[in-house]
Protein backbone atom coordinates (compact mmCIF):
# COMPACT_ATOMS: atom_id res chain seq x y z
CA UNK A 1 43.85 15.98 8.01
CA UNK A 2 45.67 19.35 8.49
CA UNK A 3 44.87 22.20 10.05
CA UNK A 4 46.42 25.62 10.46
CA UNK A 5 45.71 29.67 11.88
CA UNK A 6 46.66 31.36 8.86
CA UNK A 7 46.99 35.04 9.31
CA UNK A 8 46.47 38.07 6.68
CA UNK A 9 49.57 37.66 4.97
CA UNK A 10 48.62 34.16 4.43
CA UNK A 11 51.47 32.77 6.68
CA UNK A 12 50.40 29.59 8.63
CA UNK A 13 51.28 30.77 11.76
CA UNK A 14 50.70 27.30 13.64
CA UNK A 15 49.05 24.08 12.06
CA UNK A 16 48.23 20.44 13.47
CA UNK A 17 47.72 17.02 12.06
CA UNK A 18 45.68 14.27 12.44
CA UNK A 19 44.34 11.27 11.05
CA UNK A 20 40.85 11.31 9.47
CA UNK A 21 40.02 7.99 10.66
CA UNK A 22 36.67 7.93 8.01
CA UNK A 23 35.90 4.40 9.18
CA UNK A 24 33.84 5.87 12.26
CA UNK A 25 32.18 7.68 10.16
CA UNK A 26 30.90 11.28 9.26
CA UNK A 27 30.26 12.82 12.80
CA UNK A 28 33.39 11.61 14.13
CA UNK A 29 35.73 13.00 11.55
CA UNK A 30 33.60 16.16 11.25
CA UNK A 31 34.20 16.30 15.44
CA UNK A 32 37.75 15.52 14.83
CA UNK A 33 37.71 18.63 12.69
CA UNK A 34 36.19 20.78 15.42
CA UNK A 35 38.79 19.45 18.21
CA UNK A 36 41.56 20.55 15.58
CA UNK A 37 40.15 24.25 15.23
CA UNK A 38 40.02 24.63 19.03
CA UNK A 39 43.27 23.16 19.89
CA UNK A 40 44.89 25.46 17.75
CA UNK A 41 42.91 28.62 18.44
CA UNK A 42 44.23 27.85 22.84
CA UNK A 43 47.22 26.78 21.82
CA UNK A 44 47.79 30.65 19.78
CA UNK A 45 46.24 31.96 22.20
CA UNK A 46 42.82 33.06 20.24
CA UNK A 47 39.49 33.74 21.12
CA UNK A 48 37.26 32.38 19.28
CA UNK A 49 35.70 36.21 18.23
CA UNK A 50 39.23 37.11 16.69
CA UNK A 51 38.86 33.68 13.81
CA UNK A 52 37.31 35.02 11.00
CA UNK A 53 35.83 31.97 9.69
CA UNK A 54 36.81 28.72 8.30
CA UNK A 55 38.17 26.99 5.41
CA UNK A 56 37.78 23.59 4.46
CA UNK A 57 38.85 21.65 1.89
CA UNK A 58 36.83 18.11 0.80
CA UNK A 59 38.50 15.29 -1.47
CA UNK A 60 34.68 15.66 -2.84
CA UNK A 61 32.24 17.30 -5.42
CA UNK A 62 31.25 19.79 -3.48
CA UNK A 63 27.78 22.17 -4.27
CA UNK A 64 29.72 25.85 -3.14
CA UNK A 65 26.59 27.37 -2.71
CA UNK A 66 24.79 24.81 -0.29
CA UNK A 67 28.26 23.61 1.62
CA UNK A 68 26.64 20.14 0.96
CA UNK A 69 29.66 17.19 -0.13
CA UNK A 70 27.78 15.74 -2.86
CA UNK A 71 29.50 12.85 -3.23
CA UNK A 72 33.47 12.04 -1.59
CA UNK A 73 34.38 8.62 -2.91
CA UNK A 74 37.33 8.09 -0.58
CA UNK A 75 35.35 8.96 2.75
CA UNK A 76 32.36 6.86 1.11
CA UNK A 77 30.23 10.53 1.83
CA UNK A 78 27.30 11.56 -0.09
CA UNK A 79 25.09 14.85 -0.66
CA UNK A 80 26.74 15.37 3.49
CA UNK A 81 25.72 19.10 4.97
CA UNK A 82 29.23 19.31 5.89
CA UNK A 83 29.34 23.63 6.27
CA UNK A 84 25.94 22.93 8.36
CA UNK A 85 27.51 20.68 10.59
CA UNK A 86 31.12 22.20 10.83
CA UNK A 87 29.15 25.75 11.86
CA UNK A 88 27.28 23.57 14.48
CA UNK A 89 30.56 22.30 15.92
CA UNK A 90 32.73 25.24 15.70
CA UNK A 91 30.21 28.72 15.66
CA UNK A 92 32.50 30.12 13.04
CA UNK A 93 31.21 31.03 9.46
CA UNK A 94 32.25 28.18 7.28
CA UNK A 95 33.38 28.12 3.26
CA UNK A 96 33.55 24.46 1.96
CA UNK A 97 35.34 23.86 -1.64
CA UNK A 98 37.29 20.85 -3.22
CA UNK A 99 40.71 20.19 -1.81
CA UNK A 100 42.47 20.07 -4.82
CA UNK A 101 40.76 23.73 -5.31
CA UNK A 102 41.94 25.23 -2.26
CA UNK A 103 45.67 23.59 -2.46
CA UNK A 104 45.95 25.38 -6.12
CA UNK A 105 44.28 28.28 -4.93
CA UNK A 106 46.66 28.49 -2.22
CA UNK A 107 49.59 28.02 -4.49
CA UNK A 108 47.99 30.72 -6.77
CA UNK A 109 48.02 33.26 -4.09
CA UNK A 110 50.67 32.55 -2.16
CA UNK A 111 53.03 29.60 -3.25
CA UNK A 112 54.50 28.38 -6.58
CA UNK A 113 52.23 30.07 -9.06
CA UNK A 114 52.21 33.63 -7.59
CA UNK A 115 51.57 35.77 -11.09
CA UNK A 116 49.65 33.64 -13.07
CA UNK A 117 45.61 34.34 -13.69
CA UNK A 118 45.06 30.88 -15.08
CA UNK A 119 46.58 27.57 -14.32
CA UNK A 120 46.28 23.82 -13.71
CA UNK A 121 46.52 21.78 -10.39
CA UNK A 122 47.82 17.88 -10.45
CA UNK A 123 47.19 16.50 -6.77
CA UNK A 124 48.91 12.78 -7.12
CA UNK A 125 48.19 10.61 -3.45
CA UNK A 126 45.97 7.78 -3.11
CA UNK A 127 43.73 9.13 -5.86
CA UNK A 128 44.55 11.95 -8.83
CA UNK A 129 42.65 15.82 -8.07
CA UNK A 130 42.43 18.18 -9.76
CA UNK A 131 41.61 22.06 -9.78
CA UNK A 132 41.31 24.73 -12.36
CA UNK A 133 42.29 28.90 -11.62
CA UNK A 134 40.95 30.73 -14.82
CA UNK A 135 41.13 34.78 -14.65
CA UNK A 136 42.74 34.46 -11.02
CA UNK A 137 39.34 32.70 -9.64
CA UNK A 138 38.38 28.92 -8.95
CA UNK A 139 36.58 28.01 -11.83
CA UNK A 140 34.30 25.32 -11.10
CA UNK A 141 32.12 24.80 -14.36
CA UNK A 142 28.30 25.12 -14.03
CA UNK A 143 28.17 21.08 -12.33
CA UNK A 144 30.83 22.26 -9.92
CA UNK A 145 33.38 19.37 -11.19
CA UNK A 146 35.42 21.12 -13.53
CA UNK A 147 39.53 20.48 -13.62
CA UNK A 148 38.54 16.71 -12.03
CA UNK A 149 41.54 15.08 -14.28
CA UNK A 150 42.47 12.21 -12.25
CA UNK A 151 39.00 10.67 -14.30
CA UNK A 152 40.16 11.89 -17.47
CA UNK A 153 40.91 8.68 -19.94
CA UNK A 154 44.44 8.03 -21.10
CA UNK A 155 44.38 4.29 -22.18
CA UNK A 156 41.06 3.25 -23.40
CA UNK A 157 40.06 0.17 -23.65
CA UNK A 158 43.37 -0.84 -21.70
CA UNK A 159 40.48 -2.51 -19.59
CA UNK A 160 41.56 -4.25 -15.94
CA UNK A 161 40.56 -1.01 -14.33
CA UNK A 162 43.31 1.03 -16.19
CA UNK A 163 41.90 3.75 -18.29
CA UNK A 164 41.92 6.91 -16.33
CA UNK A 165 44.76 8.94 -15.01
CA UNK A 166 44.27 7.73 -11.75
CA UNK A 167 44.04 4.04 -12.31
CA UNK A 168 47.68 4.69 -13.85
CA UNK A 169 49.42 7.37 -12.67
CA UNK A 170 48.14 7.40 -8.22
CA UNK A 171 50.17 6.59 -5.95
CA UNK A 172 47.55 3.44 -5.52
CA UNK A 173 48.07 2.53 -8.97
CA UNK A 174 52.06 3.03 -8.95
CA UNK A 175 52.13 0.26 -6.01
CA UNK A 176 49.60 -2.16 -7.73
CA UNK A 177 52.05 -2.09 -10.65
CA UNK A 178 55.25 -2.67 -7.85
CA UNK A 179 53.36 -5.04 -6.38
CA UNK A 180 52.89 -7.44 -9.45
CA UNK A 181 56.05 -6.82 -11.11
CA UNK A 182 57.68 -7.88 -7.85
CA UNK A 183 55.44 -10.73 -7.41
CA UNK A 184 56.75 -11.87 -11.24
CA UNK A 185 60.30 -12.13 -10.30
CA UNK A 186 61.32 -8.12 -11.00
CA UNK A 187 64.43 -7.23 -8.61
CA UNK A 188 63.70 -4.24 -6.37
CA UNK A 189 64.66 -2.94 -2.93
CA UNK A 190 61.23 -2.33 -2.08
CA UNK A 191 60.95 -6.12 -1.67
CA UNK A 192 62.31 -5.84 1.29
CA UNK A 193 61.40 -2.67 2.47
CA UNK A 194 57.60 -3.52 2.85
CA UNK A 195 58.52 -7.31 3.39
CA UNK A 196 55.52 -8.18 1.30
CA UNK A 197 52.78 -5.83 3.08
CA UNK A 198 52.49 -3.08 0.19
CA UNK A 199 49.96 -1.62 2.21
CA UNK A 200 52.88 -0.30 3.93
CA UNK A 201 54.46 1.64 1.00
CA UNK A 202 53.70 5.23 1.42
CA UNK A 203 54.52 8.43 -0.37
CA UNK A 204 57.94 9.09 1.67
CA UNK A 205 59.08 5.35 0.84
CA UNK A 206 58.66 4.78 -2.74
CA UNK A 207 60.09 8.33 -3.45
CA UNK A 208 63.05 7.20 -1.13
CA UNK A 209 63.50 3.95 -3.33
CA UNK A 210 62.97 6.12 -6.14
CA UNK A 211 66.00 8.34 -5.23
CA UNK A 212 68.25 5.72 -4.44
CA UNK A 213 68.37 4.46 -8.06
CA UNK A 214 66.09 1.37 -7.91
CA UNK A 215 65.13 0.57 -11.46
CA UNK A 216 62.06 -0.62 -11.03
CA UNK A 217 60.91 1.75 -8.95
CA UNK A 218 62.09 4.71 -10.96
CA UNK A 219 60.70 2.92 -13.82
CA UNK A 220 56.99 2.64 -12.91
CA UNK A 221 57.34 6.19 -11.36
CA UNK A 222 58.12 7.89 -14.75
CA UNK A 223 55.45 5.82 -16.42
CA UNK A 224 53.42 7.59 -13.52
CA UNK A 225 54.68 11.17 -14.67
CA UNK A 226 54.45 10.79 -18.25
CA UNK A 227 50.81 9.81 -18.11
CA UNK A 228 49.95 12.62 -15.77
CA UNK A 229 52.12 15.02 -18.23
CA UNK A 230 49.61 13.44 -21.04
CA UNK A 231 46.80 14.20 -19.00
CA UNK A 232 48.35 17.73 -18.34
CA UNK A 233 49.13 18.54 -21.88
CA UNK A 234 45.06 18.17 -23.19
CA UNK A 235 44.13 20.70 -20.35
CA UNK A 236 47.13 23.03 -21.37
CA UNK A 237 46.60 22.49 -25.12
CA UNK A 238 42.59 22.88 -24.60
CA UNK A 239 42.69 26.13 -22.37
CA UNK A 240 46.14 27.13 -23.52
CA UNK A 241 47.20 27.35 -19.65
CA UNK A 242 50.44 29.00 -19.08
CA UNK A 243 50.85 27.22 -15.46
CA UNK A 244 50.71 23.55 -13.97
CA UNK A 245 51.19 23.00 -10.66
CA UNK A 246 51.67 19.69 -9.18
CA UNK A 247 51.28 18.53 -5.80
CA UNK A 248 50.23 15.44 -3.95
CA UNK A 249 52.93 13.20 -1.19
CA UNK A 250 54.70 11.43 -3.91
CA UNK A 251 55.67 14.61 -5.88
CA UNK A 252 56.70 16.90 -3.10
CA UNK A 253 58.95 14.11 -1.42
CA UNK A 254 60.16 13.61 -5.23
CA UNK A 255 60.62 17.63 -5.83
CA UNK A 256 61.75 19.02 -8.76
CA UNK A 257 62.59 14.96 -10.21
CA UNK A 258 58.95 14.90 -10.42
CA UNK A 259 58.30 18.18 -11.92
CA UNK A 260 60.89 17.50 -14.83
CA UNK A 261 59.62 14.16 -15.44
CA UNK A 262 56.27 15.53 -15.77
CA UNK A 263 57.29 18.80 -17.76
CA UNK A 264 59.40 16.69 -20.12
CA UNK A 265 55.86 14.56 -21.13
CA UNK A 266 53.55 18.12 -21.35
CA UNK A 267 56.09 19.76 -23.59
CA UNK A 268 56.37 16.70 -25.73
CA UNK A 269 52.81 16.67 -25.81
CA UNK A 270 51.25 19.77 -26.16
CA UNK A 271 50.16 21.67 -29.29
CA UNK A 272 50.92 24.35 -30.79
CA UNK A 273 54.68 24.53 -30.23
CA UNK A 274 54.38 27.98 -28.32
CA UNK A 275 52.55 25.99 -25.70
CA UNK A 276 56.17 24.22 -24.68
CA UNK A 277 56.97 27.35 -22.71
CA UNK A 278 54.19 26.65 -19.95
CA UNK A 279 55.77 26.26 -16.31
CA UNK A 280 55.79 23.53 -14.34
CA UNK A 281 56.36 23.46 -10.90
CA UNK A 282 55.85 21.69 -7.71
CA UNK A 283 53.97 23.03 -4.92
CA UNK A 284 55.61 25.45 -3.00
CA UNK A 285 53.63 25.48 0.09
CA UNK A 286 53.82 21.37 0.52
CA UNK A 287 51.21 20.05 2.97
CA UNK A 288 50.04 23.93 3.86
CA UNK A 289 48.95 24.40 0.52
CA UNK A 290 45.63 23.17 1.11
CA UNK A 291 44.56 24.93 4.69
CA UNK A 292 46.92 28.18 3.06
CA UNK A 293 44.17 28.20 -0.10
CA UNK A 294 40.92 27.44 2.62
CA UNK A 295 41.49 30.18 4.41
CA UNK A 296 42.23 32.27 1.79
CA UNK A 297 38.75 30.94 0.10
CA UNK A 298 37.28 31.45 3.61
CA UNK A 299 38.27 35.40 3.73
CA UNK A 300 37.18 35.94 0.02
CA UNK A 301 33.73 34.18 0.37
CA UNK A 302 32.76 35.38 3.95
CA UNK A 303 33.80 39.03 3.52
CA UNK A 304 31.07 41.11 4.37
CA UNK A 305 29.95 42.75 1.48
């Protein structure tokens, strides 16, 4: 989890991390959450009166209007009153949205995609998010799970539990493919730098094998990008989106190798030709992106009126 006090220019003036630890459950991680807001508002030197409100971004569906996570797959959370209990915990108003919403938004307002109305988020980590700016607001379709591409289908009837973006392209998927390509005699360095746990192979590690010319490695990777440049190409060519942004830990320790790889499968893929001169970029605003875009959610929604 990350945390920042991001002021009216949309600077995050000082942020914190932690670990979400969502094996204790709900309470504790919505706690956690609480501690983090505090910490940081002493350690600015804040009162509590001068916070506006606050921002939070779910890996959920989220229902805007209620604050209620309807269901969040990954924290095994569902229909949770998480702006009822975050208001509880902290007294400050509260806006709840999507976390792959809020990092786009962020990077729509303040990052990589400054000047475009309408574009395209690809978060790529454990899972695949997505988000959707159309006419320079979230747009979140009238069952509040619109841009959700990481469950769009790219290889049907593949079967094995590889059909959707994000059974090919995570970061998850990426190291199930390592792992049994290794396992089947394929040569890589990443043998030995996970010495068999691939639990252990993060974001920061496989982009580090990546970069230092493993074949393998940079193989399943670019498989990885051209599916989510697939994936990114049916939004673009559907909505005729000028902008994609991409974020995630694998593609901003990758940077712009990831961003080419994945603009060189949307422009191949895309239709009508004029549709090859959509950007591509990387986020801009790395791991602020997402508490950046909260708070900025937080000072639209809460805004008296």
């Amino acid at each position: 989890m990350s945390a920042a006090i991001v002021d009216s220019n949309n600077r995050a003036i000082r942020a914190v991390r932690r670990t979400t630890r969502a094996e204790l459950g709900h309470e504790s991680v919505l706690e956690r959450i609480g501690e983090m807001v505090t910490r940081l508002g002493t350690e600015a030197g804040f009162k509590k009166k001068q916070i506006a409100g606050l921002g939070v971004g779910v890996p959920a569906v989220i229902d805007i209007e209620s604050g209620i996570a309807v269901d969040a797959p990954n924290l095994g959370w569902k229909d949770l009153e998480i702006r009822r209990f975050l208001e509880k915990i902290t007294g400050l108003p509260t806006a709840i949205d999507n976390d792959v919403n809020v990092a786009l938004y962020g990077e729509v307002k303040a990052g990589a995609a400054v000047g475009f109305e309408d574009a395209l988020g690809i978060w790529t980590g454990t899972g695949v998010g997505g988000g959707l700016v159309l006419s320079g607001r979230l747009f979140h379709g009238p069952h509040v799970t619109a841009g959700e591409i990481g469950h769009t289908v790219i290889l049907p009837g593949s079967g094995l539990g590889r059909e959707t973006l994000e059974e090919v392209a995570s970061r998850g998927a990426m190291i199930r493919t390592l792992r049994e390509l290794i396992q089947s005699s394929h040569a890589s360095i990443i043998s030995e730098m996970v010495k068999g746990d691939f639990a252990q192979l993060k974001s920061k590690a496989l982009a580090r094998a990546v970069l230092a010319g493993d074949k393998l490695a940079l193989r399943v990777v670019r498989d990885a990008a051209r599916f989510t440049g697939i994936a990114a190409a049916n939004f673009v060519t559907t909505l005729s989106l000028p902008c994609v942004v991409l974020g995630g830990g694998l593609p901003t320790e990758l940077g712009a190798a990831w961003g080419d790889w994945v603009r060189e499968s949307v422009v191949e893929h895309v239709w009508p030709d004029k549709l090859r001169s959509v950007v591509v970029v990387v986020t801009q605003l790395g791991d602020n992106a997402g508490t950046i875009g909260a708070a900025i959610v937080a000072r639209e929604r809460l805004a008296p009126a």
